[in-house]
PDB file of N, CA and C in Angstrom:
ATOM      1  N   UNK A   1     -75.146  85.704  -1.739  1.00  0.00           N
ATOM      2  CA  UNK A   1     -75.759  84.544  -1.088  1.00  0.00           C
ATOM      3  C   UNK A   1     -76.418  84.961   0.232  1.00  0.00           C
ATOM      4  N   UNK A   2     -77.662  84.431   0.488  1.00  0.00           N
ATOM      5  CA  UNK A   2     -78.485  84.848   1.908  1.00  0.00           C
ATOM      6  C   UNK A   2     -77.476  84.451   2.670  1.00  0.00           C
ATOM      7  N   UNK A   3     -77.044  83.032   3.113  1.00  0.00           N
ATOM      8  CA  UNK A   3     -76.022  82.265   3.897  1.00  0.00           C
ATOM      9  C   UNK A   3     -75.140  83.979   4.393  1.00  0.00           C
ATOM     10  N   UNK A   4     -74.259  83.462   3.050  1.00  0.00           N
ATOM     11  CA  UNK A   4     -73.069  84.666   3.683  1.00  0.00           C
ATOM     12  C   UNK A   4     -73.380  85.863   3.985  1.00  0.00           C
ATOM     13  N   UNK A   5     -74.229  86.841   3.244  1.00  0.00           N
ATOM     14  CA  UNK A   5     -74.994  87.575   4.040  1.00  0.00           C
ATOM     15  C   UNK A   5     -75.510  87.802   5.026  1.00  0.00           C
ATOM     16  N   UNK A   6     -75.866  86.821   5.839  1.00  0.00           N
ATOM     17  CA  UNK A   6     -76.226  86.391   7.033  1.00  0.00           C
ATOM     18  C   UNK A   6     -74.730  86.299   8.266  1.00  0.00           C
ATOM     19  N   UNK A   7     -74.467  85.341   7.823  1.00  0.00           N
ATOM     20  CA  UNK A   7     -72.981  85.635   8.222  1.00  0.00           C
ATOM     21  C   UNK A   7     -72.431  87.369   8.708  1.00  0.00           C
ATOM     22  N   UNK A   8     -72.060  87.745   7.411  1.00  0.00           N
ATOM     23  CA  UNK A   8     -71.691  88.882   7.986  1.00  0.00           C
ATOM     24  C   UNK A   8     -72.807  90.024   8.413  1.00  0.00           C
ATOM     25  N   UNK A   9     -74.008  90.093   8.144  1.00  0.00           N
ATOM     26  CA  UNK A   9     -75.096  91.089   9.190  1.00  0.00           C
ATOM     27  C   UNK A   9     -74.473  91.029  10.613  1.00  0.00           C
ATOM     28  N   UNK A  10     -74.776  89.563  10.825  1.00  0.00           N
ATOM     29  CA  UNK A  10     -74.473  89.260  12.644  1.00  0.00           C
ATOM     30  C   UNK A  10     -73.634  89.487  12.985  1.00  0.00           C
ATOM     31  N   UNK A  11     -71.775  89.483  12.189  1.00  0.00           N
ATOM     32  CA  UNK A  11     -71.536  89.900  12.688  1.00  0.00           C
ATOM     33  C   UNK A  11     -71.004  91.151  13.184  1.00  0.00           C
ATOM     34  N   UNK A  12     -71.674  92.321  12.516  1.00  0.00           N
ATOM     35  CA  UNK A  12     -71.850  93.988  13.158  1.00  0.00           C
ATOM     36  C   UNK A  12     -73.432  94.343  13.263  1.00  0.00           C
ATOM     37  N   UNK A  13     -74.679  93.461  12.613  1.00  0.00           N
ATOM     38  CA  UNK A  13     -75.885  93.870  12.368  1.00  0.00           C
ATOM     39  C   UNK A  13     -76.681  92.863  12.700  1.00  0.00           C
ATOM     40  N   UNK A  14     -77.948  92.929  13.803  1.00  0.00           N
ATOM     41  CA  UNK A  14     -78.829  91.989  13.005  1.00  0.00           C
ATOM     42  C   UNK A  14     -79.246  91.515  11.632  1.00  0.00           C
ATOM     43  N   UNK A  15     -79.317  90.343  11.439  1.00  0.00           N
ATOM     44  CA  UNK A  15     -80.003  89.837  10.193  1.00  0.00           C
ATOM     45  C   UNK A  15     -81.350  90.921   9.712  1.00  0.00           C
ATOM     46  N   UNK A  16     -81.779  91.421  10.513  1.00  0.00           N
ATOM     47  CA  UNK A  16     -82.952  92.740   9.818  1.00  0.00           C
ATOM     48  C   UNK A  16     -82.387  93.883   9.615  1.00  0.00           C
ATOM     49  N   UNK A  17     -81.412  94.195   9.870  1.00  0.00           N
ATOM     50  CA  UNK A  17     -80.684  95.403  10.187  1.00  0.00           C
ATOM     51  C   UNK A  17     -79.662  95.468   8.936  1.00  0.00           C
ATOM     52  N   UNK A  18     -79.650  94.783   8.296  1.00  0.00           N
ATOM     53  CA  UNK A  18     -78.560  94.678   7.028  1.00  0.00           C
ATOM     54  C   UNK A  18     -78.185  95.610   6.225  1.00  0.00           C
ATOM     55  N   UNK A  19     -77.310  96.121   5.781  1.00  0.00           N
ATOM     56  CA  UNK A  19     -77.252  97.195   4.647  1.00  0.00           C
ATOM     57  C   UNK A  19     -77.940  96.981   3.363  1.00  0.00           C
ATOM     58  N   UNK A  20     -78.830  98.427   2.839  1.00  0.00           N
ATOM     59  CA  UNK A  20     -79.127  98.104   1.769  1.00  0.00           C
ATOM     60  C   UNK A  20     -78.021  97.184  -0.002  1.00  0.00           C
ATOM     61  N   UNK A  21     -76.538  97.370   0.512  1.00  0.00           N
ATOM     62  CA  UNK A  21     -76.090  96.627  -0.345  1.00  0.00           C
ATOM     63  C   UNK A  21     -75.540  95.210  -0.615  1.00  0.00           C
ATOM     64  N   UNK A  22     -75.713  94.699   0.775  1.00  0.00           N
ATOM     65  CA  UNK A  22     -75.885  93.415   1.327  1.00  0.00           C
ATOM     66  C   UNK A  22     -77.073  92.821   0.848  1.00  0.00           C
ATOM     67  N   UNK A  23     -77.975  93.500   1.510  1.00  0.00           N
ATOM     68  CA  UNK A  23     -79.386  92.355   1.289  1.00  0.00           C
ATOM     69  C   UNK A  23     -79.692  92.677  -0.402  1.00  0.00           C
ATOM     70  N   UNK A  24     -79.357  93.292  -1.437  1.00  0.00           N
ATOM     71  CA  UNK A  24     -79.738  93.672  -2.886  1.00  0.00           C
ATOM     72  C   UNK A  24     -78.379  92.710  -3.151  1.00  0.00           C
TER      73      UNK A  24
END
């Protein structure tokens, strides 16, 4: 889910900064 994904980027990553196995 973008949502929860989002969620956890922020909190160690910006939302652009995401791991490639997060944002896939």
């Amino acid at each position: 889910d973008e949502e929860a994904n989002q969620m956890l980027s922020r909190s160690y990553r910006p939302h652009w900064a995401t791991p490639v196995g997060s944002n896939a």
